[in-house]
N, C-alpha and C. Protein backbone atom coordinates (compact mmCIF):
# COMPACT_ATOMS: atom_id res chain seq x y z
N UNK A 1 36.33 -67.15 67.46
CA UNK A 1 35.82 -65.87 67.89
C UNK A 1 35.55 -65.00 66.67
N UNK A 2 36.15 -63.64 66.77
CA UNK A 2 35.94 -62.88 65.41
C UNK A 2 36.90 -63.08 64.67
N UNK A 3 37.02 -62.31 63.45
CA UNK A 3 37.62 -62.34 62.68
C UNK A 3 38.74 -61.66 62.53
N UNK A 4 39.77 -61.78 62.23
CA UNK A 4 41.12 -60.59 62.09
C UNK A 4 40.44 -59.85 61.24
N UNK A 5 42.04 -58.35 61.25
CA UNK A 5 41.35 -57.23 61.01
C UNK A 5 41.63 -57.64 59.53
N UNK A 6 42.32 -58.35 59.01
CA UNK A 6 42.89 -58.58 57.46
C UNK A 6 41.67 -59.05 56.71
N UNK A 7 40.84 -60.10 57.91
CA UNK A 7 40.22 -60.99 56.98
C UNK A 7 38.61 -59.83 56.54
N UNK A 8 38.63 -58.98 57.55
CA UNK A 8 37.73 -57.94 57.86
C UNK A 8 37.53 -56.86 56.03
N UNK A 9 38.86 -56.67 56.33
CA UNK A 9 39.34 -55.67 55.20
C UNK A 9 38.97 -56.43 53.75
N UNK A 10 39.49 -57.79 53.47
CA UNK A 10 39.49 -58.03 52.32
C UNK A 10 38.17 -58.34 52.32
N UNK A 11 37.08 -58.49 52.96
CA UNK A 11 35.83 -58.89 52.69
C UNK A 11 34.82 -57.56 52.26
N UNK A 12 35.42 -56.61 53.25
CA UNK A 12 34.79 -55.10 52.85
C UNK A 12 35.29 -54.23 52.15
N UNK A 13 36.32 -55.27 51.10
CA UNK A 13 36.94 -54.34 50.30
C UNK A 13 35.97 -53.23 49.16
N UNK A 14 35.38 -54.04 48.21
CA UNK A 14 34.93 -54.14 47.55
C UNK A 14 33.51 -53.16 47.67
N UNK A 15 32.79 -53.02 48.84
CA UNK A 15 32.37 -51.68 49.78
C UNK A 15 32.56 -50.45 50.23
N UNK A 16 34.13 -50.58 50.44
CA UNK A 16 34.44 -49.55 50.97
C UNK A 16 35.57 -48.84 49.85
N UNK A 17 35.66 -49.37 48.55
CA UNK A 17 36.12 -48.52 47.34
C UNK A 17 35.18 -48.24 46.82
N UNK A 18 33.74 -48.87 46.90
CA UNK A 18 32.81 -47.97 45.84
C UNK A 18 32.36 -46.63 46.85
N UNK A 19 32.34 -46.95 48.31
CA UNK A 19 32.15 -45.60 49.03
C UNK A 19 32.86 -44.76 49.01
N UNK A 20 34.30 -45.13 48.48
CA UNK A 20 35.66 -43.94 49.07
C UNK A 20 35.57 -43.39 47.52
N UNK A 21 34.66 -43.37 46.66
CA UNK A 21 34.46 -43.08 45.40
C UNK A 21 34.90 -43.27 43.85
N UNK A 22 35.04 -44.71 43.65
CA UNK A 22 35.81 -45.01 42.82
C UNK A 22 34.22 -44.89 41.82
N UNK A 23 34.83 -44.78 40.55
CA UNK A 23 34.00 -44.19 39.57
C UNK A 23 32.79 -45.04 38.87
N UNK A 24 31.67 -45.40 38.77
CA UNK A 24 30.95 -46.18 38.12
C UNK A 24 31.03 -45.80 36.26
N UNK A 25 31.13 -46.58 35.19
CA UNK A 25 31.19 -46.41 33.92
C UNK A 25 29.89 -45.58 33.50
N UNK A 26 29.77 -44.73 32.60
CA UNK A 26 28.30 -43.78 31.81
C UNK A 26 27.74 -45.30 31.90
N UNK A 27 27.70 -46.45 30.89
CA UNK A 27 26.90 -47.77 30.66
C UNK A 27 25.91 -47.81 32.13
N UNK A 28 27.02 -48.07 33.24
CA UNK A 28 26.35 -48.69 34.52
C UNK A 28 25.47 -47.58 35.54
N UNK A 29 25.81 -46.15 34.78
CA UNK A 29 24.79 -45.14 35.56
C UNK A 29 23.29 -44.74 34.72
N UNK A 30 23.70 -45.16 33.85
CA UNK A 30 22.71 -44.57 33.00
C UNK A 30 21.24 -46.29 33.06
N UNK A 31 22.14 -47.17 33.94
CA UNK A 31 20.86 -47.88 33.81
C UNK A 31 20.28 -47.69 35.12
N UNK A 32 20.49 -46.70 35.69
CA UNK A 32 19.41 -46.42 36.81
C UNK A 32 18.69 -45.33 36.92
N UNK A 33 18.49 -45.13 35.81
CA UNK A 33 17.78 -43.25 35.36
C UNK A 33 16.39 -43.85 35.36
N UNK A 34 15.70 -42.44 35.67
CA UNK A 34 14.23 -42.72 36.11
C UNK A 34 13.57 -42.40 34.46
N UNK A 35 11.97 -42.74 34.64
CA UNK A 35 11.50 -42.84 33.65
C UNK A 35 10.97 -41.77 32.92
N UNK A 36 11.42 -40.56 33.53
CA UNK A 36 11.29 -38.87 32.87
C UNK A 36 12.25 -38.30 32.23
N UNK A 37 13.63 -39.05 32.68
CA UNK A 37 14.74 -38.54 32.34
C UNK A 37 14.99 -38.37 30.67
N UNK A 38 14.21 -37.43 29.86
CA UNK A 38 14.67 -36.93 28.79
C UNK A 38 14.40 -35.27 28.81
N UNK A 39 15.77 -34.70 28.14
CA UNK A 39 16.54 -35.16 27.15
C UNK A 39 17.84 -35.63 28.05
N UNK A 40 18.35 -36.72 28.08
CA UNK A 40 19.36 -37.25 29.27
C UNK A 40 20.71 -37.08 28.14
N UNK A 41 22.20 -36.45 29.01
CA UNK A 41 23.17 -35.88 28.66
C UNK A 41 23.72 -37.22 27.87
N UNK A 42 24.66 -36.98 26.72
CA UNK A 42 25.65 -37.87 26.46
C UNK A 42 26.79 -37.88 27.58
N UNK A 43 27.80 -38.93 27.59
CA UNK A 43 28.97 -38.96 28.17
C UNK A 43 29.66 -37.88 28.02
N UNK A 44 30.26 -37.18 26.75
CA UNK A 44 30.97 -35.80 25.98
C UNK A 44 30.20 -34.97 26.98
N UNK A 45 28.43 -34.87 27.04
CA UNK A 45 27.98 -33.31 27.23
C UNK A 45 27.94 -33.42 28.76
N UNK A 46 28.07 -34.51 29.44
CA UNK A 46 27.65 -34.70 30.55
C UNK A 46 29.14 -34.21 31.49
N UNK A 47 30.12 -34.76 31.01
CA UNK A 47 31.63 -34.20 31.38
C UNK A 47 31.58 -32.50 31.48
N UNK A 48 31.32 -31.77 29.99
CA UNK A 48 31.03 -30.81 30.04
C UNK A 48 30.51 -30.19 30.87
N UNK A 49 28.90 -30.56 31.20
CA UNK A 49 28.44 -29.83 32.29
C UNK A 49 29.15 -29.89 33.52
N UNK A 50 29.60 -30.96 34.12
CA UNK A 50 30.00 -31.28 35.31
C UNK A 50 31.13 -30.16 35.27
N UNK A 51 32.03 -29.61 34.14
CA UNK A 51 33.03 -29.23 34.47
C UNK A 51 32.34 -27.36 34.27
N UNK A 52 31.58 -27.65 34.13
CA UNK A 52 30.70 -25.86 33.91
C UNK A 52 30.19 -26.07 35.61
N UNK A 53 29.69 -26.54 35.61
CA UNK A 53 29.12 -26.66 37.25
C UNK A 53 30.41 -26.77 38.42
N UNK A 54 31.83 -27.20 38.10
CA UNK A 54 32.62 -26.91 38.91
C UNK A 54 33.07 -25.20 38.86
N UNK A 55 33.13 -24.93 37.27
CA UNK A 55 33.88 -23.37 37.29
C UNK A 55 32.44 -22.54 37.93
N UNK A 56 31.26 -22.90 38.18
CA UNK A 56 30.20 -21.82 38.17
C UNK A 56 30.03 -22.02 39.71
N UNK A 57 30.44 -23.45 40.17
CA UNK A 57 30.86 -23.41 41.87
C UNK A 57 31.79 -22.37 42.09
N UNK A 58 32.93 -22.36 41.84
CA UNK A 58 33.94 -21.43 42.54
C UNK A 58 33.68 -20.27 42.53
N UNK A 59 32.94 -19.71 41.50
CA UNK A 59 32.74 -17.83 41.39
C UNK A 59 31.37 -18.05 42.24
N UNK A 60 30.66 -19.21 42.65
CA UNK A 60 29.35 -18.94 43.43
C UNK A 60 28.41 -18.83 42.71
N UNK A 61 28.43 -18.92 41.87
CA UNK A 61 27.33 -18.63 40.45
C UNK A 61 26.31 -19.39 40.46
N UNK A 62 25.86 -20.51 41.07
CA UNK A 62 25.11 -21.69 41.08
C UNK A 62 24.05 -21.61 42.09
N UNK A 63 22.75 -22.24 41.47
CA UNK A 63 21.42 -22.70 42.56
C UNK A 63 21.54 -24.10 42.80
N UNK A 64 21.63 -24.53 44.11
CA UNK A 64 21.49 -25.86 44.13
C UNK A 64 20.15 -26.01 44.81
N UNK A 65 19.53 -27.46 44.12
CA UNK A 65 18.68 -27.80 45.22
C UNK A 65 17.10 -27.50 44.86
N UNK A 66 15.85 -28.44 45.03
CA UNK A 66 15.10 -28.38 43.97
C UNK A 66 14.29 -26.52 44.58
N UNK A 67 14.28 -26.69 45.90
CA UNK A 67 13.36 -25.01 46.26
C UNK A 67 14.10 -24.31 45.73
N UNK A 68 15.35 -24.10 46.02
CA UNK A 68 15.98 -22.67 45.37
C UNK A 68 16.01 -22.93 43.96
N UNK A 69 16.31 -23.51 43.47
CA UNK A 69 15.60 -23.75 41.85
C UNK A 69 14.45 -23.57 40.98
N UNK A 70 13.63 -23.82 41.70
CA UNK A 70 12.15 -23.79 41.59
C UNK A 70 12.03 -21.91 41.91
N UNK A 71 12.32 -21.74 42.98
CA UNK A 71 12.50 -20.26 43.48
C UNK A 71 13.05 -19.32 42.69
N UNK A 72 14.05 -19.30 42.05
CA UNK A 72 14.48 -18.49 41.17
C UNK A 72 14.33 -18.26 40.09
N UNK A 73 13.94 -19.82 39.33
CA UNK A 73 13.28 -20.11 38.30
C UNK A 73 11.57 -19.42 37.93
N UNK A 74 10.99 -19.30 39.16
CA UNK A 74 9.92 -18.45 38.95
C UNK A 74 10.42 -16.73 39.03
N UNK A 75 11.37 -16.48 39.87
CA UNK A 75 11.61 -14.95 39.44
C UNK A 75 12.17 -14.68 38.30
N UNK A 76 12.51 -15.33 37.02
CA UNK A 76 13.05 -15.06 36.61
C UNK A 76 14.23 -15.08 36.16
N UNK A 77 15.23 -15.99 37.09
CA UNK A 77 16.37 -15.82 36.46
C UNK A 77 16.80 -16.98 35.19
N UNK A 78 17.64 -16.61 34.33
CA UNK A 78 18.36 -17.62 33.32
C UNK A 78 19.62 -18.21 34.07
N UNK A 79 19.76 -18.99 32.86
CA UNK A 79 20.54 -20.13 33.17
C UNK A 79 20.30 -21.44 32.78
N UNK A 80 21.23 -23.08 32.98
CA UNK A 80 20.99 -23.96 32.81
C UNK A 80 20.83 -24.63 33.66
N UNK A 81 19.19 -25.49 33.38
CA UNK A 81 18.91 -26.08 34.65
C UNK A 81 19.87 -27.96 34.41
N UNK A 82 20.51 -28.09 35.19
CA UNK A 82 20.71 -29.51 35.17
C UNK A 82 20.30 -30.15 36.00
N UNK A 83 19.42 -31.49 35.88
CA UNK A 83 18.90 -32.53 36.87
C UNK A 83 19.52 -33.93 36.95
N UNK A 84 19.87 -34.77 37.85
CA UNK A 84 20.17 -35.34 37.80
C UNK A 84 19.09 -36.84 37.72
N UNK A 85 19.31 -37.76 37.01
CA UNK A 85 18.33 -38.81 36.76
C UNK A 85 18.24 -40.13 37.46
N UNK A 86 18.76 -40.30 38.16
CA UNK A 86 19.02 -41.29 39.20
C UNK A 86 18.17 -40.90 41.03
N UNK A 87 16.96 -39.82 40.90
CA UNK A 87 16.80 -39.48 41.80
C UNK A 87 15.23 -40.21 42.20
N UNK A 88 15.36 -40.45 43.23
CA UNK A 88 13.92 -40.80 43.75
C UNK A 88 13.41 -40.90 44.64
N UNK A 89 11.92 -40.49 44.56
CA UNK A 89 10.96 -40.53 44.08
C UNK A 89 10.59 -39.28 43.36
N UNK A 90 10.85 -39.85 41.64
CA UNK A 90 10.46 -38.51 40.78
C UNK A 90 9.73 -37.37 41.46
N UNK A 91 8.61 -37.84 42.08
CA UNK A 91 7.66 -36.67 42.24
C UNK A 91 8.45 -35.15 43.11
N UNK A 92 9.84 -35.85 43.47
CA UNK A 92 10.98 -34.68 43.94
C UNK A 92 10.27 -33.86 42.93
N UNK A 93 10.88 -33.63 41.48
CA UNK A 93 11.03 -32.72 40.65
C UNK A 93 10.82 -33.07 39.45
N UNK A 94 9.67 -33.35 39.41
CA UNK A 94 9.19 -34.16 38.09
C UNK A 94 8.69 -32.85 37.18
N UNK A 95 7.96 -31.36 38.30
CA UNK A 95 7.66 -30.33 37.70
C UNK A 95 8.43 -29.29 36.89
N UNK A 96 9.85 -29.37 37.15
CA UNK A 96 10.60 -28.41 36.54
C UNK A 96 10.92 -28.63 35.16
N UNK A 97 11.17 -29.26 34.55
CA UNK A 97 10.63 -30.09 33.21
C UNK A 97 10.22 -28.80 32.61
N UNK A 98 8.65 -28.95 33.11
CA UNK A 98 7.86 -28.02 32.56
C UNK A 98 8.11 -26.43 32.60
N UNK A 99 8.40 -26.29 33.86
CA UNK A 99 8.78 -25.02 33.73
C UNK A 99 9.72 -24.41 33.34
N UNK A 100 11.07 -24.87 33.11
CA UNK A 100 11.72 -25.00 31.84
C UNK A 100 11.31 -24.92 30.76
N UNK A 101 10.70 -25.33 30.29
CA UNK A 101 10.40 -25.09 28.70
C UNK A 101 8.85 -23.68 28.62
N UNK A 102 8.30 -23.90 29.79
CA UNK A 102 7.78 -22.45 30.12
C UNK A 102 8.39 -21.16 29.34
N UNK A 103 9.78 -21.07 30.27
CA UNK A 103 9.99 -19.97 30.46
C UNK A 103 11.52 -20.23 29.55
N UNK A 104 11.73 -21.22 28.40
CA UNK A 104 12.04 -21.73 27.39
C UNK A 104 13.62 -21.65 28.21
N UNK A 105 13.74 -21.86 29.00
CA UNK A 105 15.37 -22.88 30.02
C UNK A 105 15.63 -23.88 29.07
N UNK A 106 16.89 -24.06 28.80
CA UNK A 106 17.93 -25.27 28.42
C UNK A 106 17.99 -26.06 29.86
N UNK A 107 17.75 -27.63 29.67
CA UNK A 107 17.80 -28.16 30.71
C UNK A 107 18.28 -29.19 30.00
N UNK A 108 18.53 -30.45 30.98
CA UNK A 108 19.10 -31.51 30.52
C UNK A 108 19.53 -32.56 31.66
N UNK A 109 19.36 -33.73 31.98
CA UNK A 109 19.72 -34.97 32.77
C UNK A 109 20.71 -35.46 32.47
N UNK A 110 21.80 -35.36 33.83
CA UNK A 110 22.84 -36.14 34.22
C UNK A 110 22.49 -37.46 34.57
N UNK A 111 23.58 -38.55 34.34
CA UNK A 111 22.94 -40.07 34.97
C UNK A 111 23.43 -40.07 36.53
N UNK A 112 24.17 -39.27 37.08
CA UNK A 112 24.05 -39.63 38.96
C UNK A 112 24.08 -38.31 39.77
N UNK A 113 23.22 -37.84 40.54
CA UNK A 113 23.16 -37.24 41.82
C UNK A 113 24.35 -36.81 42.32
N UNK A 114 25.25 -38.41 42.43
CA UNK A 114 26.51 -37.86 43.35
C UNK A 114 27.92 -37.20 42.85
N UNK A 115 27.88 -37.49 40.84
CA UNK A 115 28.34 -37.10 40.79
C UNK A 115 28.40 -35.37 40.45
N UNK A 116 27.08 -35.03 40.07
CA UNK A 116 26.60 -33.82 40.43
C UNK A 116 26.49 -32.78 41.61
N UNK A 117 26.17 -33.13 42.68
CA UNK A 117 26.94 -32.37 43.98
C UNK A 117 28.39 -32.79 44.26
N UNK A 118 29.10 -33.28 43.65
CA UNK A 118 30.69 -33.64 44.16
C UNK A 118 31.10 -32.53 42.50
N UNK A 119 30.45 -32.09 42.02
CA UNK A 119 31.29 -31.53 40.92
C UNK A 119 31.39 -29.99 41.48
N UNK A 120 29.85 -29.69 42.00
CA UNK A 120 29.55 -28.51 42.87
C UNK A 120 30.21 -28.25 43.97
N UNK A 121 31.04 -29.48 44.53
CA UNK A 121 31.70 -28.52 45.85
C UNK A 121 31.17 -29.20 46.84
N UNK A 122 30.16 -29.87 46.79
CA UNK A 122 29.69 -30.48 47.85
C UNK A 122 29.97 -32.07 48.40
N UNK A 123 29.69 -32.59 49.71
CA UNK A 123 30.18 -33.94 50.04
C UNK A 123 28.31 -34.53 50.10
N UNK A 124 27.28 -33.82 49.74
CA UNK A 124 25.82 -34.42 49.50
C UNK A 124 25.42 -34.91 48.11
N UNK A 125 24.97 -35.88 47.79
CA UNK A 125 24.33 -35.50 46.57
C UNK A 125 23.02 -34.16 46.08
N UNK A 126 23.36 -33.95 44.82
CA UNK A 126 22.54 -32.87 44.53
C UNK A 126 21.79 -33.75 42.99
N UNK A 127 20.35 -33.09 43.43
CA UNK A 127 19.24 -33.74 42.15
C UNK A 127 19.22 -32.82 40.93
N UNK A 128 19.43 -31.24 41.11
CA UNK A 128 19.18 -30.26 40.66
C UNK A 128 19.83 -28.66 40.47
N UNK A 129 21.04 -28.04 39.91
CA UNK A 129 21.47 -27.19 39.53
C UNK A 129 20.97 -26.37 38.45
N UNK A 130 21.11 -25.31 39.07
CA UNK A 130 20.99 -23.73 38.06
C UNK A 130 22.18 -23.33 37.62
N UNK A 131 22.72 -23.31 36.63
CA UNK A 131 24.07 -22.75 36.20
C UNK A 131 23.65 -21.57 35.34
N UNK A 132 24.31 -20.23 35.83
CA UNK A 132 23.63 -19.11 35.63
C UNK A 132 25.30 -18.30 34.80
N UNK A 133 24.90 -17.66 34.05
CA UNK A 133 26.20 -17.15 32.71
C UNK A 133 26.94 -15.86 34.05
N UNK A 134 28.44 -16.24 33.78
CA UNK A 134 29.59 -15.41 34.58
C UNK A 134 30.29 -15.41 33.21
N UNK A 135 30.81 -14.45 33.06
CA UNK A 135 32.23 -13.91 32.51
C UNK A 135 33.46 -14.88 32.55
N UNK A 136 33.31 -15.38 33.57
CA UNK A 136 34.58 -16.26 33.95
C UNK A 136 34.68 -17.48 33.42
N UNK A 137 33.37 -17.95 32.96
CA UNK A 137 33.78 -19.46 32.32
C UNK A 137 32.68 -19.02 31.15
N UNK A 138 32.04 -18.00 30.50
CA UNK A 138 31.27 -18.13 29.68
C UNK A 138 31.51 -18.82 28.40
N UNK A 139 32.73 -19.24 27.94
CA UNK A 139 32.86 -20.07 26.65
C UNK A 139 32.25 -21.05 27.06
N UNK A 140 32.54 -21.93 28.27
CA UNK A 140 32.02 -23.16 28.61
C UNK A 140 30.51 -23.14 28.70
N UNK A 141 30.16 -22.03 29.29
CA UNK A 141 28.34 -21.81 29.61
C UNK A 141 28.34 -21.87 27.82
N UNK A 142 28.56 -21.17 26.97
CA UNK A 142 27.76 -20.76 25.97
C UNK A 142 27.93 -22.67 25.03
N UNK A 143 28.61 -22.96 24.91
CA UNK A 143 28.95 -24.69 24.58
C UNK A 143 28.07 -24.98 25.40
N UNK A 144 27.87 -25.01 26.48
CA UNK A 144 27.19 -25.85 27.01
C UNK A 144 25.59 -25.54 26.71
N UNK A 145 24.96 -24.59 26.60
CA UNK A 145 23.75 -23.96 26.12
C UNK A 145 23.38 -24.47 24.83
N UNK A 146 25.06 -24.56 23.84
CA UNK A 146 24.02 -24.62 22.59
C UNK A 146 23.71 -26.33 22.51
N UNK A 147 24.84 -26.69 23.22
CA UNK A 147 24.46 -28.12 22.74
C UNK A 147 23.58 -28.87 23.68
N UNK A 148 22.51 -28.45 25.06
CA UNK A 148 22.13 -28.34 25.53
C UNK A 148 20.98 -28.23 25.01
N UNK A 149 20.71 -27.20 24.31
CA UNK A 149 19.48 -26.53 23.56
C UNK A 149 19.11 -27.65 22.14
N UNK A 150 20.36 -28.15 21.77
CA UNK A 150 20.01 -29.39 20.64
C UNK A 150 19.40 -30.32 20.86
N UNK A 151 19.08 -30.67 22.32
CA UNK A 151 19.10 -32.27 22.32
C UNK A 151 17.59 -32.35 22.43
N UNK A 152 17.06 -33.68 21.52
CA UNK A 152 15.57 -33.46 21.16
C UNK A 152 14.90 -33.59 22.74
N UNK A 153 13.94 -32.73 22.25
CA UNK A 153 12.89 -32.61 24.35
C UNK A 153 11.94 -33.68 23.58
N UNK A 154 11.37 -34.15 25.04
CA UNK A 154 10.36 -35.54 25.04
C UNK A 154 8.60 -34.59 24.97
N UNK A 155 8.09 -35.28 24.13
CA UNK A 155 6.78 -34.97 23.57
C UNK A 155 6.04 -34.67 24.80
């Protein structure tokens, strides 16, 4: 007939720890980044952001999401745009790139989505954050800006 529940478990093991979120290595995320993804984060800057994007979650400080990004980004506001590079079909947000360097934004590519909305607070993946300067974590915003602002942009 079927199978016990044991034999069930050990077969979907291996499934159901990469769903319950066990961590993929920088090496194994970064080989699924799309073909726009520059200037794409190191491991060091990429931690960083994630942990600027948790303190800029809690005070609320954050745009998620490519319209409200795009949206605010044309009124005007500053901040750091982070995208995540594992998203597809580029043509999501292949434009903000540009408008970033428009309106001369520090931006920069994470290698996964999920771990980018799970840093934000959220149980969705997110392609795209605005991290906008608070008082409350600004050492971390301003580190994160300059070295942000270093990393060579693609021609």
């Amino acid at each position: 007939m079927g199978k016990s529940k044991k034999e069930k478990t050990a077969e979907e093991a291996p499934e159901a720890a990469e769903a319950a979120g066990n961590e993929k290595s920088y090496e194994e995320l970064i080989a699924h980044v799309n073909a726009i993804a520059q200037p794409l984060a190191s491991r060091k800057l990429s931690k960083k952001l994630y942990k600027c994007v948790k303190k800029a979650s809690k005070v609320k400080n954050i745009r998620r999401g490519v319209k409200e990004v795009q949206k605010f980004i044309n009124k005007g506001e500053k901040g750091i745009v982070v995208m995540a590079a594992d998203t597809l079909p580029i043509d999501v947000y292949c434009h903000l790139p540009v408008m970033c360097e428009d309106r001369s934004l520090p931006y920069a590519f994470i290698p996964s989505k999920g771990d980018l909305g799970s840093s934000a607070g959220s149980k969705r993946p997110t392609c795209v954050i605005l991290i906008k300067p608070h008082e409350d974590y600004q050492a971390a915003y301003d580190e994160c800006v300059s070295e942000v602002s270093g990393l060579p942009k693609p021609l």
